[in-house]
Protein backbone atom coordinates (compact mmCIF):
# COMPACT_ATOMS: atom_id res chain seq x y z
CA UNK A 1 9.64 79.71 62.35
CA UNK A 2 12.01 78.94 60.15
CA UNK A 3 12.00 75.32 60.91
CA UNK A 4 8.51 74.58 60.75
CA UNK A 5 8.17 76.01 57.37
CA UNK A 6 11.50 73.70 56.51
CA UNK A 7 9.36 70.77 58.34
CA UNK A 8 6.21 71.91 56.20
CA UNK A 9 8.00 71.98 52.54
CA UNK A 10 9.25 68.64 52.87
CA UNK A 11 6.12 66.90 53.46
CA UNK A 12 4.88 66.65 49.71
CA UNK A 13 8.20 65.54 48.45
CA UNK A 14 7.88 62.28 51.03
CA UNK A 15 4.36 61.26 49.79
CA UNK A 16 5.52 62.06 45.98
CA UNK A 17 8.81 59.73 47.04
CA UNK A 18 6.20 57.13 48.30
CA UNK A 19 3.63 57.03 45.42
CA UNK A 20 6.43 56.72 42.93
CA UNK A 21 7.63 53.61 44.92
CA UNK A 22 4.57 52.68 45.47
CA UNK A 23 3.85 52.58 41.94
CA UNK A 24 7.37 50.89 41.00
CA UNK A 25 6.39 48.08 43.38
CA UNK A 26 2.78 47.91 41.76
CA UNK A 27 4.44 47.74 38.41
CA UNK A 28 6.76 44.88 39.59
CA UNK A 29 4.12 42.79 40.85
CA UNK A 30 1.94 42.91 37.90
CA UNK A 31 4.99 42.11 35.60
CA UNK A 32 5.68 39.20 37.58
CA UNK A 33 2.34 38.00 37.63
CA UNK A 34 1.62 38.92 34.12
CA UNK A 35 4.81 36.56 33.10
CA UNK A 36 4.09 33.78 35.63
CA UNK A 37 0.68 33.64 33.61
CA UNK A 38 2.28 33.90 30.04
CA UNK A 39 4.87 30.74 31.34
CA UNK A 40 1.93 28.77 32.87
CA UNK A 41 0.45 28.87 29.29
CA UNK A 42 3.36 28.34 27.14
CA UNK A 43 4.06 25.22 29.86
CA UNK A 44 0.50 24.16 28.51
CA UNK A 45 1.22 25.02 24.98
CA UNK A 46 4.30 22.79 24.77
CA UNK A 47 2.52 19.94 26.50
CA UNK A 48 0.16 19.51 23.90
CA UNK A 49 3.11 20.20 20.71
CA UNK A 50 5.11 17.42 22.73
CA UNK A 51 3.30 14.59 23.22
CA UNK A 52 4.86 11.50 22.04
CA UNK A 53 4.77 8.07 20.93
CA UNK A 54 7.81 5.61 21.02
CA UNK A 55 7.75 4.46 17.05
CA UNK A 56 9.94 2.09 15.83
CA UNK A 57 12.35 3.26 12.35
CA UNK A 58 15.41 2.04 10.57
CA UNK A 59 18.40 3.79 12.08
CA UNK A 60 20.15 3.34 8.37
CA UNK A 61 19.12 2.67 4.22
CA UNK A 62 17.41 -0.67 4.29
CA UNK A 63 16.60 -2.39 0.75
CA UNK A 64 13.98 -4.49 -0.28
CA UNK A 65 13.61 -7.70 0.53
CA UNK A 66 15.98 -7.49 3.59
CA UNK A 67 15.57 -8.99 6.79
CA UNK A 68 15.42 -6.76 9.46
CA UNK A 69 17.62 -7.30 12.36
CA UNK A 70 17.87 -5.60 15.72
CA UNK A 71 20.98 -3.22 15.13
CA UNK A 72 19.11 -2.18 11.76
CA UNK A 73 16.08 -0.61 14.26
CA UNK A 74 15.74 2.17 17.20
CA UNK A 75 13.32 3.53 18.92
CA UNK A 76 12.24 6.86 18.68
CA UNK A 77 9.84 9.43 20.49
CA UNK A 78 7.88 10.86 17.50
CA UNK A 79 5.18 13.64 17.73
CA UNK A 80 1.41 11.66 18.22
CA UNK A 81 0.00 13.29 15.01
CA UNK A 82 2.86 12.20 13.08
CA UNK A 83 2.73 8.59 14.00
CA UNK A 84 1.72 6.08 11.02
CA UNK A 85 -0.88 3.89 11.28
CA UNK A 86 -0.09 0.25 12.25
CA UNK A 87 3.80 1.18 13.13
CA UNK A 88 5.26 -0.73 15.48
CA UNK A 89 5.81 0.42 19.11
CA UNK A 90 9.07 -2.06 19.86
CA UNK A 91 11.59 -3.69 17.55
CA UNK A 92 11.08 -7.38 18.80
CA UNK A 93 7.99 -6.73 16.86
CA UNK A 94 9.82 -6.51 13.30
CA UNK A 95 13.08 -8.61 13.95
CA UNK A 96 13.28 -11.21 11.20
CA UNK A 97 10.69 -9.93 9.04
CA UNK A 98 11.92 -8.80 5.60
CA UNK A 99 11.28 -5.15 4.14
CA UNK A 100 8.36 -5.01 1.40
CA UNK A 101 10.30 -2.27 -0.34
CA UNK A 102 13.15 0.20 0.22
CA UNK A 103 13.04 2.26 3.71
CA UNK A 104 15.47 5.23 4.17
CA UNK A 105 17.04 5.77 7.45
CA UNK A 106 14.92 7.92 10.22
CA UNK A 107 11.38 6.04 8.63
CA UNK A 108 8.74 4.40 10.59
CA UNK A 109 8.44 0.48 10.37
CA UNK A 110 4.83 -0.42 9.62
CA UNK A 111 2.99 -3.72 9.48
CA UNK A 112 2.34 -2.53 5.70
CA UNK A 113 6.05 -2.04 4.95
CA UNK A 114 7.56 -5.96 6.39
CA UNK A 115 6.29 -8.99 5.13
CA UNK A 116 6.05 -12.48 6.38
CA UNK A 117 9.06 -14.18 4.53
CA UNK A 118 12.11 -13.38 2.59
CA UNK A 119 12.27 -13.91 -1.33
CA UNK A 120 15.46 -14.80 -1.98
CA UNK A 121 15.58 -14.19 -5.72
CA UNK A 122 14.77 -10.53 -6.93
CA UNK A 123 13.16 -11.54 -10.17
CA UNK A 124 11.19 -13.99 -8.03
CA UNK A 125 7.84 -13.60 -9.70
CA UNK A 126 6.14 -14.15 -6.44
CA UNK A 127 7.47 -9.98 -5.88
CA UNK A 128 4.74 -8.81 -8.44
CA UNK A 129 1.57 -10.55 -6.95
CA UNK A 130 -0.58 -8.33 -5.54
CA UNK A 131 -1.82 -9.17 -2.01
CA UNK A 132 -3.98 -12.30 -1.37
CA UNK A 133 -3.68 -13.53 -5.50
CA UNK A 134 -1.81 -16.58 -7.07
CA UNK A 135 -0.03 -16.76 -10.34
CA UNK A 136 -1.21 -19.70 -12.03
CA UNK A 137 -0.49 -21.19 -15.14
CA UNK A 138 -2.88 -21.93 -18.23
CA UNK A 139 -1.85 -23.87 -21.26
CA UNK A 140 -1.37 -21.82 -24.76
CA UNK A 141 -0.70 -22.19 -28.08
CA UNK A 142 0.06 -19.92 -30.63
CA UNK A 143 -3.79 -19.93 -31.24
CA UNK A 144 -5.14 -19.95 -27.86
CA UNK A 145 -3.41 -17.06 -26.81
CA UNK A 146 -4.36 -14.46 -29.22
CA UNK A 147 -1.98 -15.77 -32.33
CA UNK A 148 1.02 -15.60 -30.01
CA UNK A 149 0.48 -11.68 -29.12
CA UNK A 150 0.46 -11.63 -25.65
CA UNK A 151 2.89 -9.40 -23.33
CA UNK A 152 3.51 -9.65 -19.57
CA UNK A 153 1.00 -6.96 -18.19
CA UNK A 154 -1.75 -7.64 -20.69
CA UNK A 155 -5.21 -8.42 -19.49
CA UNK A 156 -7.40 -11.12 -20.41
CA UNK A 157 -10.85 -13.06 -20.27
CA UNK A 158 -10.50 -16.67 -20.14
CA UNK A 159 -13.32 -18.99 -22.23
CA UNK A 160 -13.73 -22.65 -21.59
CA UNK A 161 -14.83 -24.76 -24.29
CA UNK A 162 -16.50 -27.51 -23.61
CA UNK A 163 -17.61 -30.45 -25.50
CA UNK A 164 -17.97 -33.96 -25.87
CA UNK A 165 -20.21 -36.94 -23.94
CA UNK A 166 -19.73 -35.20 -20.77
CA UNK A 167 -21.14 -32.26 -21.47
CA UNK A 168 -24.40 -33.54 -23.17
CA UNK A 169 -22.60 -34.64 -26.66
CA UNK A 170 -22.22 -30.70 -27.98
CA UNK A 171 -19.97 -27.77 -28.01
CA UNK A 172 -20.46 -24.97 -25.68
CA UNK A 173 -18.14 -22.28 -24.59
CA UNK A 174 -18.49 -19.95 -21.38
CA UNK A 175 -16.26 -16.92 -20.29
CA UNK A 176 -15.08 -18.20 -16.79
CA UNK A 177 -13.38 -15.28 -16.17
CA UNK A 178 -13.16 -11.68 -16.56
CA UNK A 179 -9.99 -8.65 -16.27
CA UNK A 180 -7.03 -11.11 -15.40
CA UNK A 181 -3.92 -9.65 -15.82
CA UNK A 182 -0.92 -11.98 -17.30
CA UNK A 183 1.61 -12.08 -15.07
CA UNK A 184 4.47 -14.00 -17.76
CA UNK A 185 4.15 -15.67 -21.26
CA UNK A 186 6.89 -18.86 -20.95
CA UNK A 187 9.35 -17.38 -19.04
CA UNK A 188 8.89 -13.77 -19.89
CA UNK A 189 7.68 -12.39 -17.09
CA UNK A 190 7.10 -8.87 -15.58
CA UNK A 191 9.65 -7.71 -13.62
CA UNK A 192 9.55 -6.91 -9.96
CA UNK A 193 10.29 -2.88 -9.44
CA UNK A 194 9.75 -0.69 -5.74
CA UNK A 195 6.30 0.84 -5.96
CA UNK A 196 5.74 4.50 -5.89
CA UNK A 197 5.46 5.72 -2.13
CA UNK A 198 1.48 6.24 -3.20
CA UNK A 199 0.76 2.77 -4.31
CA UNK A 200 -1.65 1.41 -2.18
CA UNK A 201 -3.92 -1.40 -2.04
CA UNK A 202 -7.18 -1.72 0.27
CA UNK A 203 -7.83 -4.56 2.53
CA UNK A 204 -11.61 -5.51 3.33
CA UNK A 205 -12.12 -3.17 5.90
CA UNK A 206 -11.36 0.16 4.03
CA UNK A 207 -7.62 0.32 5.09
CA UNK A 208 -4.85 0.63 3.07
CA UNK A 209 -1.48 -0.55 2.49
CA UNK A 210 1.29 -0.28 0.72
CA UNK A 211 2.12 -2.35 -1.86
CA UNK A 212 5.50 -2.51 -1.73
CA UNK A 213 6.79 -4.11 -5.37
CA UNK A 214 4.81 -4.02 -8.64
CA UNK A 215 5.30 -5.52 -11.95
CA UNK A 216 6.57 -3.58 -14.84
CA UNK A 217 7.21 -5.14 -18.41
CA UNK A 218 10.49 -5.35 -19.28
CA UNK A 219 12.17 -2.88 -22.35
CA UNK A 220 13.27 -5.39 -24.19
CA UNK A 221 10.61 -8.20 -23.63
CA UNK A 222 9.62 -10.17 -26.97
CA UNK A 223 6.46 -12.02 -28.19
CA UNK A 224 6.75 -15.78 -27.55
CA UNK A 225 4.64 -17.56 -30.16
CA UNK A 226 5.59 -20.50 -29.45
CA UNK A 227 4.89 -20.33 -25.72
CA UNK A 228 3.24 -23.14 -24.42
CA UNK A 229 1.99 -21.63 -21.17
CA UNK A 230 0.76 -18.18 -19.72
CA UNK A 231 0.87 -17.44 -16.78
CA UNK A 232 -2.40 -15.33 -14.66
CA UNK A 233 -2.78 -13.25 -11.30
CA UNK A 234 -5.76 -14.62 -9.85
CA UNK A 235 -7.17 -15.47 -6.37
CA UNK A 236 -7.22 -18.76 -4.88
CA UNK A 237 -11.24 -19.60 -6.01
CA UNK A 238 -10.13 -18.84 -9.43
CA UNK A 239 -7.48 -20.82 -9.07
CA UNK A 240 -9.59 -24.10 -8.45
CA UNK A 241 -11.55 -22.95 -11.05
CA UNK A 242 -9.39 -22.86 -13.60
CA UNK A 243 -7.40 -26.50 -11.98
CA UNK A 244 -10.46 -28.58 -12.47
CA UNK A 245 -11.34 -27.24 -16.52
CA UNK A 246 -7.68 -28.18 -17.01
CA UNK A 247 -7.94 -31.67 -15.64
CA UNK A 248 -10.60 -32.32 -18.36
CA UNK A 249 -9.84 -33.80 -21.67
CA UNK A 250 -12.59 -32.50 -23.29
CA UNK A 251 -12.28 -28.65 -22.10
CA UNK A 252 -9.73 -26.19 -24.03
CA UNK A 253 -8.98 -22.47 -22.72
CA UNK A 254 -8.72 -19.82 -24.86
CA UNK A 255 -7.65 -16.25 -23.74
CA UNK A 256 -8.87 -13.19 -25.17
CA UNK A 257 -7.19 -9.99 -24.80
CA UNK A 258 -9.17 -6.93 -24.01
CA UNK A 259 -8.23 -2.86 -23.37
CA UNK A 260 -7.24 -2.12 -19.76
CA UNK A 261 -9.89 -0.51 -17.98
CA UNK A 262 -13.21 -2.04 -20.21
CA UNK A 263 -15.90 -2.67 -17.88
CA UNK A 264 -16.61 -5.94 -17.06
CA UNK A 265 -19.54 -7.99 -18.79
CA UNK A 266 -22.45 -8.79 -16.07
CA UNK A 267 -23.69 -12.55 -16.95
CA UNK A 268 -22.20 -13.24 -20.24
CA UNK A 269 -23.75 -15.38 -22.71
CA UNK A 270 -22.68 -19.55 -23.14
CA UNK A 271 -21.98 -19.93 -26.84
CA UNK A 272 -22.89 -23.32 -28.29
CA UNK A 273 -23.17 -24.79 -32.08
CA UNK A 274 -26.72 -25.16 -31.89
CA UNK A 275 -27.34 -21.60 -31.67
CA UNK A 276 -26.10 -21.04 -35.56
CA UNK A 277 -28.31 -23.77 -36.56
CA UNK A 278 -31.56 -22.83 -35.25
CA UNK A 279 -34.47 -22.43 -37.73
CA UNK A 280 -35.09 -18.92 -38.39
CA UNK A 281 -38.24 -17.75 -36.65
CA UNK A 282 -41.21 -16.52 -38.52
């Protein structure tokens, strides 16, 4: 008797001992599922914050207007949304090409950033022209360019005159050209300085790119009265323009200054001597 009640008060002790392990082992499992799941989706996670691109940067301080050589570049894996547009993928790429403008060490090497040669002087006045424009000189006198007033970073219109037999035996005088900035009067000329890291210019298909150097007028710059040229940013059409009205004896050009910023003129009006001598209508 004895031991079958023994035999009888052991019984729920075994199936409490076997639910409790039972429910250890349950526990177990679901923690090591429930952590398998969390890693498979930090493993995702991490794919997406990891993909690369192999840039190309300057491994130390580059300055402007230095050519860039192959120990001056690396390589580096950099996160795909943090990848520059136009930067090149391998140094070949930008070997020999010189820096637009300062580049710090660790910074991406862009098509925007090189150029195509090296200027080898830094007041080179070549520095300040914007992309795609000339400088190109007009002659001046003290009267022609506005009583000898003028500063480097001034804008202008420039007016032909025209006159004599080969232009119908009178005077006329057109504005050939509108908002041209003056680049140098003689030889005092703006000088070339890094751009801001937000100047920008904007190609023809919306893009833009840095501009690298920009002109600023010097502290100390002068008037130069008796300057006997000024010098203009324009583009390569303007140029011609303004090559053949030089080449004629009978053609002057006279610069006018104007305020930064003025709208330009549409279709201004030829001048000629006849107009102050018509009759007065009735």
């Amino acid at each position: 008797m004895a031991t079958a009640v023994a035999t009888r008060g052991t019984a729920p002790e075994g199936r409490n001992r076997l639910l409790v392990i039972g429910a250890l082992v349950f526990g177990l499992i679901t923690a090591v599922l429930l952590f398998v799941a969390l890693q498979n989706n930090d493993d995702g996670d991490s794919a997406v914050q990891v993909t690369t691109r192999d840039v190309v940067v300057v491994s130390r301080d580059v300055s402007a207007n230095t050519i860039l050589t192959e120990d001056m570049l690396s390589v580096e894996a950099v996160p795909a949304d943090q990848v520059l547009g136009n930067a090149y993928a391998v140094t070949n790429l930008a070997v020999g090409l010189p820096a637009r403008y300062p580049l710090q060490a660790g910074e991406q090497v862009t098509s925007a950033k090189v150029g195509l040669d090296e200027i080898t002087e830094e007041d080179d006045l070549a520095l300040v022209l914007p992309p795609g424009m000339r400088a190109f000189a007009v002659e001046a006198s003290e009267i022609s360019a506005v009583g000898g007033n003028l500063l480097p970073g001034n804008v202008v219109d420039v007016i032909a005159v025209f006159g004599g037999e080969e232009f119908g035996g009178f005077t006329r005088s057109e504005t050939v050209l509108q908002d041209i900035a003056v680049l140098s009067i003689a030889q005092e000329a703006l000088q070339p300085v890094p751009a801001s890291s937000s100047a920008t210019d904007e190609t023809e298909d919306g893009a833009e790119t840095g501009t690298g150097i920009e002109g600023q007028r010097d502290d100390e710059v002068e008037r130069q009265p008796d300057a006997q040229s000024v010098t203009l940013a324009v583009d390569l059409n303007q140029a011609q323009q303004l090559a053949v009205l030089q080449s004629q004896d009978d053609v002057q050009i006279w610069l006018a200054l104007r305020r930064p910023g003025d709208p330009v003129v549409d279709d201004p009006q030829p001048a000629t001597l006849g107009s102050f001598f018509d009759p007065p209508q009735n």
